[in-house]
Each structure stands twice: as structure tokens, then as C-alpha cells.
PDB file of N, CA and C in Angstrom:
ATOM      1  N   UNK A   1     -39.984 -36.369 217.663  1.00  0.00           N
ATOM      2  CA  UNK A   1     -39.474 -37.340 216.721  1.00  0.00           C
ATOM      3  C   UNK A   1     -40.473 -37.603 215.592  1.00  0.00           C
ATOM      4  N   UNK A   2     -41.834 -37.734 215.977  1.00  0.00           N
ATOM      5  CA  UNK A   2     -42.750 -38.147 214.973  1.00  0.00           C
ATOM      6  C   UNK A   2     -43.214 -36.528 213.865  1.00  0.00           C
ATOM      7  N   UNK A   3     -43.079 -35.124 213.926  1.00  0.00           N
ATOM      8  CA  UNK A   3     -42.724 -34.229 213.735  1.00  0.00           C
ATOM      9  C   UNK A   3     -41.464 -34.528 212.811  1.00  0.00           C
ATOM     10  N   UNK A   4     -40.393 -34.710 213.276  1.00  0.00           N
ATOM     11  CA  UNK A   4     -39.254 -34.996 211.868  1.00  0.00           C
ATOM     12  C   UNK A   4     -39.097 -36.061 211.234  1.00  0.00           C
ATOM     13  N   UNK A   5     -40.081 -36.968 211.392  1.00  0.00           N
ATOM     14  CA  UNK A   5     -40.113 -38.050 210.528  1.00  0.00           C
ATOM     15  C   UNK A   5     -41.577 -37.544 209.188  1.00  0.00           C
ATOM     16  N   UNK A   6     -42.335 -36.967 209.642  1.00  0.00           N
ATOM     17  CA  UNK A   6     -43.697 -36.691 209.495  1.00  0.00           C
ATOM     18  C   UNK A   6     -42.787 -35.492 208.068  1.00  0.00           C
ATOM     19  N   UNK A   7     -42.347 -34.785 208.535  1.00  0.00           N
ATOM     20  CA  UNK A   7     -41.819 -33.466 207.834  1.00  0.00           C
ATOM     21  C   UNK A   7     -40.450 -34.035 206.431  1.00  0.00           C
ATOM     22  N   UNK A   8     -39.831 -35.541 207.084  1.00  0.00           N
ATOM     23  CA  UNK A   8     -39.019 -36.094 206.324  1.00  0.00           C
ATOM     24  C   UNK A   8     -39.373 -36.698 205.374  1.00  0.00           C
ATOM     25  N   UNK A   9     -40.773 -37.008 205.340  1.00  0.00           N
ATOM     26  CA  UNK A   9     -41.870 -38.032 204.405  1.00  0.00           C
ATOM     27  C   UNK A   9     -42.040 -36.923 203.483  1.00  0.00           C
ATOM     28  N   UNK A  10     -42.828 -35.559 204.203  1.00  0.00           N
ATOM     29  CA  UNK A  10     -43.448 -34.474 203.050  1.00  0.00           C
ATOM     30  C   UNK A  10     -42.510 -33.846 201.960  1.00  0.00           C
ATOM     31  N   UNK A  11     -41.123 -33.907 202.583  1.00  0.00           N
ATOM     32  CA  UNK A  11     -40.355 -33.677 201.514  1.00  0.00           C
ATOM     33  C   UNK A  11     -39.476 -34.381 200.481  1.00  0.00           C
ATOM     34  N   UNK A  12     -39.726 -36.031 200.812  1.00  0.00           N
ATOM     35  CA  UNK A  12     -39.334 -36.992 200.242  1.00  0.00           C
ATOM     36  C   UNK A  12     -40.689 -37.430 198.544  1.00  0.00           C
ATOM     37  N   UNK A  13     -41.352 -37.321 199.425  1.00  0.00           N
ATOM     38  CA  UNK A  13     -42.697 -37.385 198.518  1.00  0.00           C
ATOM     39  C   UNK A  13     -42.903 -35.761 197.793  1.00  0.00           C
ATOM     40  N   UNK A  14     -42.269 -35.133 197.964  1.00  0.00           N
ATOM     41  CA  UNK A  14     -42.149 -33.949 197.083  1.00  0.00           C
ATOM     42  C   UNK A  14     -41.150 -33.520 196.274  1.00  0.00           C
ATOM     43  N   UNK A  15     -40.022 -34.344 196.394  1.00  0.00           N
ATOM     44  CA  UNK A  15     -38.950 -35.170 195.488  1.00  0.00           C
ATOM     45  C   UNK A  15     -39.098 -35.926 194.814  1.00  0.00           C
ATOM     46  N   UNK A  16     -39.957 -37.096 195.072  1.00  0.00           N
ATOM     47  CA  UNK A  16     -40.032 -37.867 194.230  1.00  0.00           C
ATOM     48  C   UNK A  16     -41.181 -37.675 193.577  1.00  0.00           C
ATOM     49  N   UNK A  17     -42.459 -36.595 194.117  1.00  0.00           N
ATOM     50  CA  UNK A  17     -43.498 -36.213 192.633  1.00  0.00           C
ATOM     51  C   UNK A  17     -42.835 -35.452 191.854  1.00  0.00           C
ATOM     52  N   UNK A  18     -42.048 -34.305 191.865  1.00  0.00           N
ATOM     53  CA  UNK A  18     -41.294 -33.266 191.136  1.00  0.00           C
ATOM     54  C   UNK A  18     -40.272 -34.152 189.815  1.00  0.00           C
ATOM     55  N   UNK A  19     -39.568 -35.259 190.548  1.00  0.00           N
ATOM     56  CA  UNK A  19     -38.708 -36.225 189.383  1.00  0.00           C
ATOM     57  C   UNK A  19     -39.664 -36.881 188.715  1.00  0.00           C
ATOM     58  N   UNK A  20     -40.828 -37.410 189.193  1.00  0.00           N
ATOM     59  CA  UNK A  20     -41.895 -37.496 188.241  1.00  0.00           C
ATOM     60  C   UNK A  20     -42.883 -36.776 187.178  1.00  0.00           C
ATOM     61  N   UNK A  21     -42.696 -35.660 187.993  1.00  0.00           N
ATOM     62  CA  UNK A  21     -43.545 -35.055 186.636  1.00  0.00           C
ATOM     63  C   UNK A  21     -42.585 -34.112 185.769  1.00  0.00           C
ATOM     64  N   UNK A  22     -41.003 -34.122 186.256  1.00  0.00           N
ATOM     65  CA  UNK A  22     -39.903 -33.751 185.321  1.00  0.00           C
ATOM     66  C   UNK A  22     -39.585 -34.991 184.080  1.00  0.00           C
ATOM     67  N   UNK A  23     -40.053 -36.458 184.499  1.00  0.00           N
ATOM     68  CA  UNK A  23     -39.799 -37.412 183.722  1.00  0.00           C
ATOM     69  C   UNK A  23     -40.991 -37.002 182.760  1.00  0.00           C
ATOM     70  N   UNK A  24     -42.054 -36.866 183.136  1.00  0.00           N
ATOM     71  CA  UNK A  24     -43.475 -36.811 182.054  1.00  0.00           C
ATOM     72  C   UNK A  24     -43.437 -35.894 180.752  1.00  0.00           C
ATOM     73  N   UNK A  25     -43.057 -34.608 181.492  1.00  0.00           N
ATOM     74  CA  UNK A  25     -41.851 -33.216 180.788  1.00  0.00           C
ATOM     75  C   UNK A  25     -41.558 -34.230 179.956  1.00  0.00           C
ATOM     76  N   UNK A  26     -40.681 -34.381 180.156  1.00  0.00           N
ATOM     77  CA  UNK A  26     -38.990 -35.259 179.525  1.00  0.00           C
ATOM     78  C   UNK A  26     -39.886 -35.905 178.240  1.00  0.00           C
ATOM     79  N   UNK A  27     -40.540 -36.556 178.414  1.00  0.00           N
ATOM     80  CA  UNK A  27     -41.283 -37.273 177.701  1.00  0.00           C
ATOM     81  C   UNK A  27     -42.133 -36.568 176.391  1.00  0.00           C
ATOM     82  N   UNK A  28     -42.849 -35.377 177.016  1.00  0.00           N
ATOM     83  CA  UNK A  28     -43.072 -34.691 176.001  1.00  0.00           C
ATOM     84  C   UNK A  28     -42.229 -33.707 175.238  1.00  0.00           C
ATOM     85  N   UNK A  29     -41.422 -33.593 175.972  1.00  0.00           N
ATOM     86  CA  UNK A  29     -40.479 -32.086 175.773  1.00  0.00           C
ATOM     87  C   UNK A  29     -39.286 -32.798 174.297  1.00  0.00           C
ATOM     88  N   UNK A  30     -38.855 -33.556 174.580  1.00  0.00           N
ATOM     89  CA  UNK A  30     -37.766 -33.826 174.003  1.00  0.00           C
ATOM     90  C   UNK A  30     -37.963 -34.735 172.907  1.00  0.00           C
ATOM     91  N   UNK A  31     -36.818 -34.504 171.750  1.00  0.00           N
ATOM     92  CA  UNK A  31     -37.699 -34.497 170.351  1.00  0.00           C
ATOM     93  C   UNK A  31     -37.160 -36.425 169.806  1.00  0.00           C
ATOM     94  N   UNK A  32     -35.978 -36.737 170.265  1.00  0.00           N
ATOM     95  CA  UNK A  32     -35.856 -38.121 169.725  1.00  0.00           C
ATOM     96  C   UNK A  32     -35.995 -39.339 170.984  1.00  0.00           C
ATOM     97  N   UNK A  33     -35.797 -40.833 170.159  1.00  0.00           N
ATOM     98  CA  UNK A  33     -36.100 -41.426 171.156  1.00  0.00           C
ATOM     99  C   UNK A  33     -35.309 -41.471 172.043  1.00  0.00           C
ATOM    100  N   UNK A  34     -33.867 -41.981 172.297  1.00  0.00           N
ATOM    101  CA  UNK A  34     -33.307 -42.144 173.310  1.00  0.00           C
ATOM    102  C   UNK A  34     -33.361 -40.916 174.412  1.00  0.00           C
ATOM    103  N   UNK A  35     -33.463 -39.671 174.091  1.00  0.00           N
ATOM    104  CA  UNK A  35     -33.697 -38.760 174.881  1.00  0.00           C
ATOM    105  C   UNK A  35     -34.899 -39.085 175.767  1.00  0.00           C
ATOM    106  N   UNK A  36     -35.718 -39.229 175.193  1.00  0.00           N
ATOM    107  CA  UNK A  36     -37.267 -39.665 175.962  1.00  0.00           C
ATOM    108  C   UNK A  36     -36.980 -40.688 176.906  1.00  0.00           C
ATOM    109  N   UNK A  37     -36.138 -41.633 176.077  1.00  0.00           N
ATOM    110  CA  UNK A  37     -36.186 -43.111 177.066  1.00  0.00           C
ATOM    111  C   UNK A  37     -35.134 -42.518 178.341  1.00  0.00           C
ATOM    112  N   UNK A  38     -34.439 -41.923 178.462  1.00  0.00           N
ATOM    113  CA  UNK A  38     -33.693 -41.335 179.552  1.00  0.00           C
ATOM    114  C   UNK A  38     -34.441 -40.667 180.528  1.00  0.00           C
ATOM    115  N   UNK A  39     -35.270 -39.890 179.737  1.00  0.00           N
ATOM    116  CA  UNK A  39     -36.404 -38.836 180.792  1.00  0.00           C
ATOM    117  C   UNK A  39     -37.640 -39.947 181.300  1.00  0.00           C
ATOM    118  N   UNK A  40     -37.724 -40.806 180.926  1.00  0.00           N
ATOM    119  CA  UNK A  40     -38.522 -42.238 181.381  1.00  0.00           C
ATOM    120  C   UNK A  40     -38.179 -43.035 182.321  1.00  0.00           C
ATOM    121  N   UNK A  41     -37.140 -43.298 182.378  1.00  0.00           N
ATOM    122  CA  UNK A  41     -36.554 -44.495 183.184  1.00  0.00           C
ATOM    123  C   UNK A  41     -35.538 -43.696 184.354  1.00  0.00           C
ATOM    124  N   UNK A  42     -34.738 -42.738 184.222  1.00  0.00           N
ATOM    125  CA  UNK A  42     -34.352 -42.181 185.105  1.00  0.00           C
ATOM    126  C   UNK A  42     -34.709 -41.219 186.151  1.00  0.00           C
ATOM    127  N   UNK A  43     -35.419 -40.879 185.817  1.00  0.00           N
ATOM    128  CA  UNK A  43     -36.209 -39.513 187.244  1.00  0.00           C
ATOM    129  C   UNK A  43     -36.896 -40.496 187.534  1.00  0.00           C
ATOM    130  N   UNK A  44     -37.535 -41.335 186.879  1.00  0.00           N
ATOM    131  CA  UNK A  44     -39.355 -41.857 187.242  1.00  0.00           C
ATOM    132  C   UNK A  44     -38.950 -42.919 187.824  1.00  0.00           C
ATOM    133  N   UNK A  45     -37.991 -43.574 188.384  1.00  0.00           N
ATOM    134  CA  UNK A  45     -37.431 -44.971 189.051  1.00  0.00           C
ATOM    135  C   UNK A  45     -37.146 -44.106 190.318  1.00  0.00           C
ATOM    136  N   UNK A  46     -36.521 -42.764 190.286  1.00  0.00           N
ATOM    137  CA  UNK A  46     -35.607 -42.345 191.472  1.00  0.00           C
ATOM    138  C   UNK A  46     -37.493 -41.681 192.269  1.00  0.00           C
ATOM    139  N   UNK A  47     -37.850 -41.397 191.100  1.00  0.00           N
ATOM    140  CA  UNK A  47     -39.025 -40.589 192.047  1.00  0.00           C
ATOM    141  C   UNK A  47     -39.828 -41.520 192.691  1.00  0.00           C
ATOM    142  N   UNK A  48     -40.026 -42.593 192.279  1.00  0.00           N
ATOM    143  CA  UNK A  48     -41.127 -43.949 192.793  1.00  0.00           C
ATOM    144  C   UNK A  48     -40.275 -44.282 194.263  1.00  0.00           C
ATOM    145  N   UNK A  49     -38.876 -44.557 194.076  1.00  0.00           N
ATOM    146  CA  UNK A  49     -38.255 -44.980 194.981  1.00  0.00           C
ATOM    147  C   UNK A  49     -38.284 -43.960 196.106  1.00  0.00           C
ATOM    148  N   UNK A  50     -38.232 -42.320 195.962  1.00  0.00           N
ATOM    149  CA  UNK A  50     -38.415 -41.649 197.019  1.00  0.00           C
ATOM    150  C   UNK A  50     -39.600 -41.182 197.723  1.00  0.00           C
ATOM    151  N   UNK A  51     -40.425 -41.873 196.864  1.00  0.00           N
ATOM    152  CA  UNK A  51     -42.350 -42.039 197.289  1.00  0.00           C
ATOM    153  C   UNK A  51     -42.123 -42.782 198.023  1.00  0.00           C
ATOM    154  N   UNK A  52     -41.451 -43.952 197.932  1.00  0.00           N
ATOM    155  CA  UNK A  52     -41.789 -45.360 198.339  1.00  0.00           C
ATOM    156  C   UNK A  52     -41.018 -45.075 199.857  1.00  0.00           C
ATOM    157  N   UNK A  53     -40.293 -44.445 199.515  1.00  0.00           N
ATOM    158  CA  UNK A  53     -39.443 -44.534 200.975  1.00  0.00           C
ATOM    159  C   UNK A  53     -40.254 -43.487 202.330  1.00  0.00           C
ATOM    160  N   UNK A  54     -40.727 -42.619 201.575  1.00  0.00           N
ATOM    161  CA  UNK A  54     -41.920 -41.435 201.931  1.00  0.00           C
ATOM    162  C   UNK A  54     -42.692 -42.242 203.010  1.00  0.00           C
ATOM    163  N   UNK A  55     -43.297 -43.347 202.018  1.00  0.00           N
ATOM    164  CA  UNK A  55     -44.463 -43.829 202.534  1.00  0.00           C
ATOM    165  C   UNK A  55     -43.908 -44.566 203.955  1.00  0.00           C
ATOM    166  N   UNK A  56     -42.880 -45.915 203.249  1.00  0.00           N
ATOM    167  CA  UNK A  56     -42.508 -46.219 204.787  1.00  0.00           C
ATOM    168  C   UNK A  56     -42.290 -45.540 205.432  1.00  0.00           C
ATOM    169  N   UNK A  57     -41.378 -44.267 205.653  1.00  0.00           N
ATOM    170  CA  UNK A  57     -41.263 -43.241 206.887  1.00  0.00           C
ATOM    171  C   UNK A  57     -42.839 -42.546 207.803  1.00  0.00           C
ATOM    172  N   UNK A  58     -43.172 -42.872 206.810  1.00  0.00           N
ATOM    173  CA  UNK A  58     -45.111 -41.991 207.210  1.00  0.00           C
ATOM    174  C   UNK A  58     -45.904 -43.177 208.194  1.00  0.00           C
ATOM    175  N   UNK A  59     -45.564 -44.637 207.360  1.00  0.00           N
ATOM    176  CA  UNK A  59     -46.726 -45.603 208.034  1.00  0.00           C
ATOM    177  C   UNK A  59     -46.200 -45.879 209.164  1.00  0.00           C
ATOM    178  N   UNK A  60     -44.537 -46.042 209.226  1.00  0.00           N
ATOM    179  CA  UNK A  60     -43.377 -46.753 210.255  1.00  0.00           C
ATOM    180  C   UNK A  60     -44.127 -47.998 210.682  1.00  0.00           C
ATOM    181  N   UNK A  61     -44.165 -48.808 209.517  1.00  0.00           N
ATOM    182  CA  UNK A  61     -44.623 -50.233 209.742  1.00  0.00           C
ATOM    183  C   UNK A  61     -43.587 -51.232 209.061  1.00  0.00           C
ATOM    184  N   UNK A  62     -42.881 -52.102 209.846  1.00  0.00           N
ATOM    185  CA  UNK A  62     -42.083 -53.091 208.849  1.00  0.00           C
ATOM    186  C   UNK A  62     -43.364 -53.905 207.955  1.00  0.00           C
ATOM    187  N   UNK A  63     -44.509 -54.160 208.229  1.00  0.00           N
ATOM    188  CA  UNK A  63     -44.988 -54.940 206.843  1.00  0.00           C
ATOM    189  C   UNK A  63     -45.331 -53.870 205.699  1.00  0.00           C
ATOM    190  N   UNK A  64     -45.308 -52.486 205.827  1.00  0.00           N
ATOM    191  CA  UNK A  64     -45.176 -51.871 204.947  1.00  0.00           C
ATOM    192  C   UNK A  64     -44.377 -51.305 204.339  1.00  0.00           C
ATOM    193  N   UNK A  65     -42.897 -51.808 204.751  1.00  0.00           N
ATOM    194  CA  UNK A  65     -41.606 -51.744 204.207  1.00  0.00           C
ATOM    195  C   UNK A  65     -41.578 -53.158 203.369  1.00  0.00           C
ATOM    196  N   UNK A  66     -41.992 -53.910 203.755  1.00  0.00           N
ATOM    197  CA  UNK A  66     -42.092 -55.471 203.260  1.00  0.00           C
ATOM    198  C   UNK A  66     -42.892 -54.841 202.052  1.00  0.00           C
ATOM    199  N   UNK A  67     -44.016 -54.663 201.611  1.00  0.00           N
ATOM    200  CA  UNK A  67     -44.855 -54.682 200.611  1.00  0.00           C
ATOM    201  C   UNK A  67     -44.370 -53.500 199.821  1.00  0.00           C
ATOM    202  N   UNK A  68     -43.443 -52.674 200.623  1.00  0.00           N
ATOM    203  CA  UNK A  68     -42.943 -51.580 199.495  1.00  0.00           C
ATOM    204  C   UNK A  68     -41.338 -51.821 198.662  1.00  0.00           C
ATOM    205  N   UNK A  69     -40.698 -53.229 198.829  1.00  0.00           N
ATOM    206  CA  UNK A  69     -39.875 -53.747 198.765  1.00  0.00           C
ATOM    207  C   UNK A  69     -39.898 -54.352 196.951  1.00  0.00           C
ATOM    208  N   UNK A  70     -41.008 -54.994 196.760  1.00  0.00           N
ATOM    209  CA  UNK A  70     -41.527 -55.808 195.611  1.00  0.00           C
ATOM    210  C   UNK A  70     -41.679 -54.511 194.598  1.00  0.00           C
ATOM    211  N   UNK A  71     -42.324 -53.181 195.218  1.00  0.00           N
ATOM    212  CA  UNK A  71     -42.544 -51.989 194.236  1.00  0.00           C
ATOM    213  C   UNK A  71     -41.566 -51.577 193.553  1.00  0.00           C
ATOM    214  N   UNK A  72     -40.705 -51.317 194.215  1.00  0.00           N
ATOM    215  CA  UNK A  72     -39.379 -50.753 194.241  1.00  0.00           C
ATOM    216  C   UNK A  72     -38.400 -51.448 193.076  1.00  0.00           C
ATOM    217  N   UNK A  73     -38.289 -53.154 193.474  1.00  0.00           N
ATOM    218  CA  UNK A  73     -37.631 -54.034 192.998  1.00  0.00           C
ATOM    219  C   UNK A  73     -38.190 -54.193 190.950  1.00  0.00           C
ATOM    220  N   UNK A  74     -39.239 -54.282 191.159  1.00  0.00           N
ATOM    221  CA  UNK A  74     -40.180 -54.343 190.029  1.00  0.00           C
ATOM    222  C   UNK A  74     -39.485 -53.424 189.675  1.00  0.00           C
ATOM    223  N   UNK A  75     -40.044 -52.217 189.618  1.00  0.00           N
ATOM    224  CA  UNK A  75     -39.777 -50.953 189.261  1.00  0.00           C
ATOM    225  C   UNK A  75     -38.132 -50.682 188.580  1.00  0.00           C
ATOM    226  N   UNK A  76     -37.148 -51.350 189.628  1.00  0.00           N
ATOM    227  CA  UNK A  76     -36.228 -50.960 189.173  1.00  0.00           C
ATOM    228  C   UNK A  76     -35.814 -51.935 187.746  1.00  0.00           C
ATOM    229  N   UNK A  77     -36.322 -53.513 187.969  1.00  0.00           N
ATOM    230  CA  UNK A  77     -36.311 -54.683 186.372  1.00  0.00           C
ATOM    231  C   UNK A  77     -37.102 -54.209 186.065  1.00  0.00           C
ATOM    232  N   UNK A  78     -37.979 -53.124 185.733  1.00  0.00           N
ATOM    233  CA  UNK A  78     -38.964 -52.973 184.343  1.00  0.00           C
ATOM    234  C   UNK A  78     -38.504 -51.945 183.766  1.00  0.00           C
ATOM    235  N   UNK A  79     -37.997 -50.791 184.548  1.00  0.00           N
ATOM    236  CA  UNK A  79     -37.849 -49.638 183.596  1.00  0.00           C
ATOM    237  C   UNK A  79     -36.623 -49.999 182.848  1.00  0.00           C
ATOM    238  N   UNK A  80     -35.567 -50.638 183.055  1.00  0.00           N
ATOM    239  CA  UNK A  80     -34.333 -50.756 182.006  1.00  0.00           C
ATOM    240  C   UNK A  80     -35.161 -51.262 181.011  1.00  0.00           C
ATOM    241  N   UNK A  81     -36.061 -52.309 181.098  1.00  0.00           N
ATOM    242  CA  UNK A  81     -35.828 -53.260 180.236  1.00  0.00           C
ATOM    243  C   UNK A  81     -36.869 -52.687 179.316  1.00  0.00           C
ATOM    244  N   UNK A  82     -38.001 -52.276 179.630  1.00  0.00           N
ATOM    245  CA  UNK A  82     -38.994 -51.699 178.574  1.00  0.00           C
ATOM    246  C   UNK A  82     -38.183 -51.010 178.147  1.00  0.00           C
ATOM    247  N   UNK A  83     -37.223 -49.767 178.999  1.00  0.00           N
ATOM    248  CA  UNK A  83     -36.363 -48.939 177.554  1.00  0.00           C
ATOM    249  C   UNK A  83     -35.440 -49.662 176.469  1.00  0.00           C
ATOM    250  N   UNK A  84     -35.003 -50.349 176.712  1.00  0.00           N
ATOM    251  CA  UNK A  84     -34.333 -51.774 175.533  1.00  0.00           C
ATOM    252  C   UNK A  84     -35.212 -51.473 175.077  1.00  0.00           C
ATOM    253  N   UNK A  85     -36.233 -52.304 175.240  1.00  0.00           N
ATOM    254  CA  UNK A  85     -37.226 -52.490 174.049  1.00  0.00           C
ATOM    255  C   UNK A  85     -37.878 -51.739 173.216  1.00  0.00           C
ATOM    256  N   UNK A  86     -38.084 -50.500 173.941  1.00  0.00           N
ATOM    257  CA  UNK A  86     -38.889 -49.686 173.089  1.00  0.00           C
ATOM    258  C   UNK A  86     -37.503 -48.837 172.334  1.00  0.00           C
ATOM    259  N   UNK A  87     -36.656 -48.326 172.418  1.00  0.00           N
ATOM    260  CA  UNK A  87     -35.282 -48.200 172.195  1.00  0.00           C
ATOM    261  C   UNK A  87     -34.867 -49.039 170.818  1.00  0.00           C
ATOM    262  N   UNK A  88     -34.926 -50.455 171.025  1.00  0.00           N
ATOM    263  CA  UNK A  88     -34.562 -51.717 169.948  1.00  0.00           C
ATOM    264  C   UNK A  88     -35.743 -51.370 168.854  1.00  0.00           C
ATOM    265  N   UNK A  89     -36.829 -51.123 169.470  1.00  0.00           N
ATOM    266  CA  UNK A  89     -37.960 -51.104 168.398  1.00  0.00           C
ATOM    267  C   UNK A  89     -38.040 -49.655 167.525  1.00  0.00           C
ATOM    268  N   UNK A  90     -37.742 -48.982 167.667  1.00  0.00           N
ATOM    269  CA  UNK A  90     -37.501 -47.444 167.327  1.00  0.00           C
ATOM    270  C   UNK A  90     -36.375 -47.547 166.246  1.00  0.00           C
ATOM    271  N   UNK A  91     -35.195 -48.574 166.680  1.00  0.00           N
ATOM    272  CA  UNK A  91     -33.879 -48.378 166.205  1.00  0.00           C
ATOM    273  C   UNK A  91     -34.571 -49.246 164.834  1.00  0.00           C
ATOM    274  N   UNK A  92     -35.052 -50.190 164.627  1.00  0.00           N
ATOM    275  CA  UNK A  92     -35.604 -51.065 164.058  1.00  0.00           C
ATOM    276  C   UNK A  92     -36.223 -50.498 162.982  1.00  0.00           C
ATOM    277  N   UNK A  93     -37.176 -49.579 163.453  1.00  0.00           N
ATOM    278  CA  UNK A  93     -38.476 -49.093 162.553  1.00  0.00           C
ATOM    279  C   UNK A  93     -37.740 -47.335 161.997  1.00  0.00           C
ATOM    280  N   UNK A  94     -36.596 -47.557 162.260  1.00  0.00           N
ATOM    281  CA  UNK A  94     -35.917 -46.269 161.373  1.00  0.00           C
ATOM    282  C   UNK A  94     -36.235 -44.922 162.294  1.00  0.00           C
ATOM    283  N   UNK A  95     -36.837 -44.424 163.498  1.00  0.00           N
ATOM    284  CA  UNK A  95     -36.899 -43.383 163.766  1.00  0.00           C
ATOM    285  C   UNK A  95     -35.851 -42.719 165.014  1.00  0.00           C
ATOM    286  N   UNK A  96     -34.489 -43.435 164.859  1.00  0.00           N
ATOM    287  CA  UNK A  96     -34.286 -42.844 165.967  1.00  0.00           C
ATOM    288  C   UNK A  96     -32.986 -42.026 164.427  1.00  0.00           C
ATOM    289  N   UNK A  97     -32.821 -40.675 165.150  1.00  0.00           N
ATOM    290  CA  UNK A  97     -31.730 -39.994 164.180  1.00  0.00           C
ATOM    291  C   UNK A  97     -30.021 -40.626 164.674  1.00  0.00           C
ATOM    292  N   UNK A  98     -29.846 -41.426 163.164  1.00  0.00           N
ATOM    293  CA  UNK A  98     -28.617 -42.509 163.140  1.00  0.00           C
ATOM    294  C   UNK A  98     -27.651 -41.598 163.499  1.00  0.00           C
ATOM    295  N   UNK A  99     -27.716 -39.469 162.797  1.00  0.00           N
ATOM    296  CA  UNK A  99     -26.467 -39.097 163.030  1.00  0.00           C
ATOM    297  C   UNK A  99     -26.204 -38.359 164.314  1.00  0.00           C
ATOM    298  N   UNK A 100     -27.116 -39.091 165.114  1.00  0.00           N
ATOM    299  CA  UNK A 100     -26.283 -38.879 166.940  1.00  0.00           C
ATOM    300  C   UNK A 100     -25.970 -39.641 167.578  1.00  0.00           C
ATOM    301  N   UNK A 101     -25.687 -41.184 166.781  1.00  0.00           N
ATOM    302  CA  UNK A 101     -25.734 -42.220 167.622  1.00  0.00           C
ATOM    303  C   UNK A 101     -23.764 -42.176 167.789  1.00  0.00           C
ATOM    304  N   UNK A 102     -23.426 -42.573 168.515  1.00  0.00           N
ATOM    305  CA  UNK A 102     -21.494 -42.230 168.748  1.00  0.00           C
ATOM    306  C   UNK A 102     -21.301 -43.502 167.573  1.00  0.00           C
ATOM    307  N   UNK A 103     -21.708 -44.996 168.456  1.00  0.00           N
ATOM    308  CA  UNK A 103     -21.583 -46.227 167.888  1.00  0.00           C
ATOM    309  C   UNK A 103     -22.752 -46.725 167.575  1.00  0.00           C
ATOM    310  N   UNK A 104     -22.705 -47.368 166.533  1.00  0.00           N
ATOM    311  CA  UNK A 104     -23.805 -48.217 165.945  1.00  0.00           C
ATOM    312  C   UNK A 104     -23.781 -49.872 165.810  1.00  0.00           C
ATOM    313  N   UNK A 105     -23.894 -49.976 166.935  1.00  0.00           N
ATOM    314  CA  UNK A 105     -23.406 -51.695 167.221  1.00  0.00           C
ATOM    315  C   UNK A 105     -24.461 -52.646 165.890  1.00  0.00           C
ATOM    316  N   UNK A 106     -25.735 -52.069 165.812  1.00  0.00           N
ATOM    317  CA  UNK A 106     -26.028 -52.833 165.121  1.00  0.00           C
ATOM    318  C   UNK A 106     -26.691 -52.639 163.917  1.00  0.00           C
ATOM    319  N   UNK A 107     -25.701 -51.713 162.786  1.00  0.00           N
ATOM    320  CA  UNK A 107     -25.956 -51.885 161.815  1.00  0.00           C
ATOM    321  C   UNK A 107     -25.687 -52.839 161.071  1.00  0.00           C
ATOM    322  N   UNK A 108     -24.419 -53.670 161.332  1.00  0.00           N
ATOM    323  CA  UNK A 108     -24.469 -55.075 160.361  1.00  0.00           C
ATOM    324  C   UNK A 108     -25.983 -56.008 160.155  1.00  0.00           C
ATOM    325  N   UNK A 109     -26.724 -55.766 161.377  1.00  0.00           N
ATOM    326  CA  UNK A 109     -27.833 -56.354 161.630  1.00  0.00           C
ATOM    327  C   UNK A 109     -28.911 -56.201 160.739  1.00  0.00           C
ATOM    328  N   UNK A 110     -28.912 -54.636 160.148  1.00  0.00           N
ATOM    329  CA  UNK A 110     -30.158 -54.103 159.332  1.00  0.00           C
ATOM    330  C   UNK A 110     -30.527 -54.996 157.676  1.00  0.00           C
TER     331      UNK A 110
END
């Protein structure tokens, strides 16, 4: 049992480094913002979360399911919201390309 839990961790944590360093990619690879903010917030939330789950399977401690609970949670309210922001601020300062946007909710705003 401790064998397929042990072996369930190594490949969980090798899922979730791989969506991480596909988000980092993402980050450099791709040329406007919202593209970036996608390759930011989406692999790199799923990959933390399948570290995180890694780890509890590895320690098999409920207080280290407890303390990996807050990571997770964080993780999942920060990455939306920094992409808003950095997203809003981009849209703001003129660099995101207007002719791929579908809708433009807030050009009355400019």
C-alpha cells in the first residue's frame, strides 16, 4: 500500500511540475497579454494543486492536509484576481491588441 501511494505522489508531483513549467513557457512563449495571463493562472493553479495533493499523499498526515488547505485556497483567490489586474492594467496602458478582443466592454470607459 505504502509503494502505491509513494508511486501516486511521484507522479502527481510530476504533473503538477510539468503544468508548471508549461505555464512559465506560456509566459515567455506567447506574444500578447491575455494569452500570457491564461498560461499564468491556469496550468500554474492546477500544477500547485497537484503538488499539494503529492505532498499530502507522501506525508499521510491530516495536519499536513490542514496546512496544505490555506495553500491551495490562497492560490486559487490570487491567481484570478492578479490576472484582472494585470489584464485591466495592460487594457488601460494600450498594449493589449484591441483587434482580438470579440467584445470590448470597456471602451466607453477610455
Amino acid at each position: 500500500m505504502d509503494a502505491a501511494l509513494d508511486i501516486a505522489a511521484l507522479v502527481l508531483v510530476l504533473l503538477g511540475a510539468f503544468l508548471c513549467l508549461t505555464a512559465a513557457i506560456g509566459l515567455l512563449r506567447f506574444r500578447d497579454v491575455p494569452s500570457r495571463l491564461h498560461a499564468a493562472t491556469k496550468p500554474q493553479v492546477l500544477g500547485v494543486m497537484l503538488i499539494a495533493a503529492a505532498i499530502a499523499l507522501s506525508m499521510r498526515s491530516w495536519t499536513v492536509v490542514v496546512a496544505l488547505i490555506p495553500v491551495v485556497l490562497i492560490q486559487l483567490a490570487t491567481a484570478p484576481l492578479n490576472a484582472h489586474m494585470v489584464g485591466r492594467q495592460a487594457y488601460r496602458n494600450g498594449t493589449v491588441d484591441e483587434a482580438t478582443l470579440v467584445v470590448d466592454e470597456l471602451a466607453d470607459r477610455r
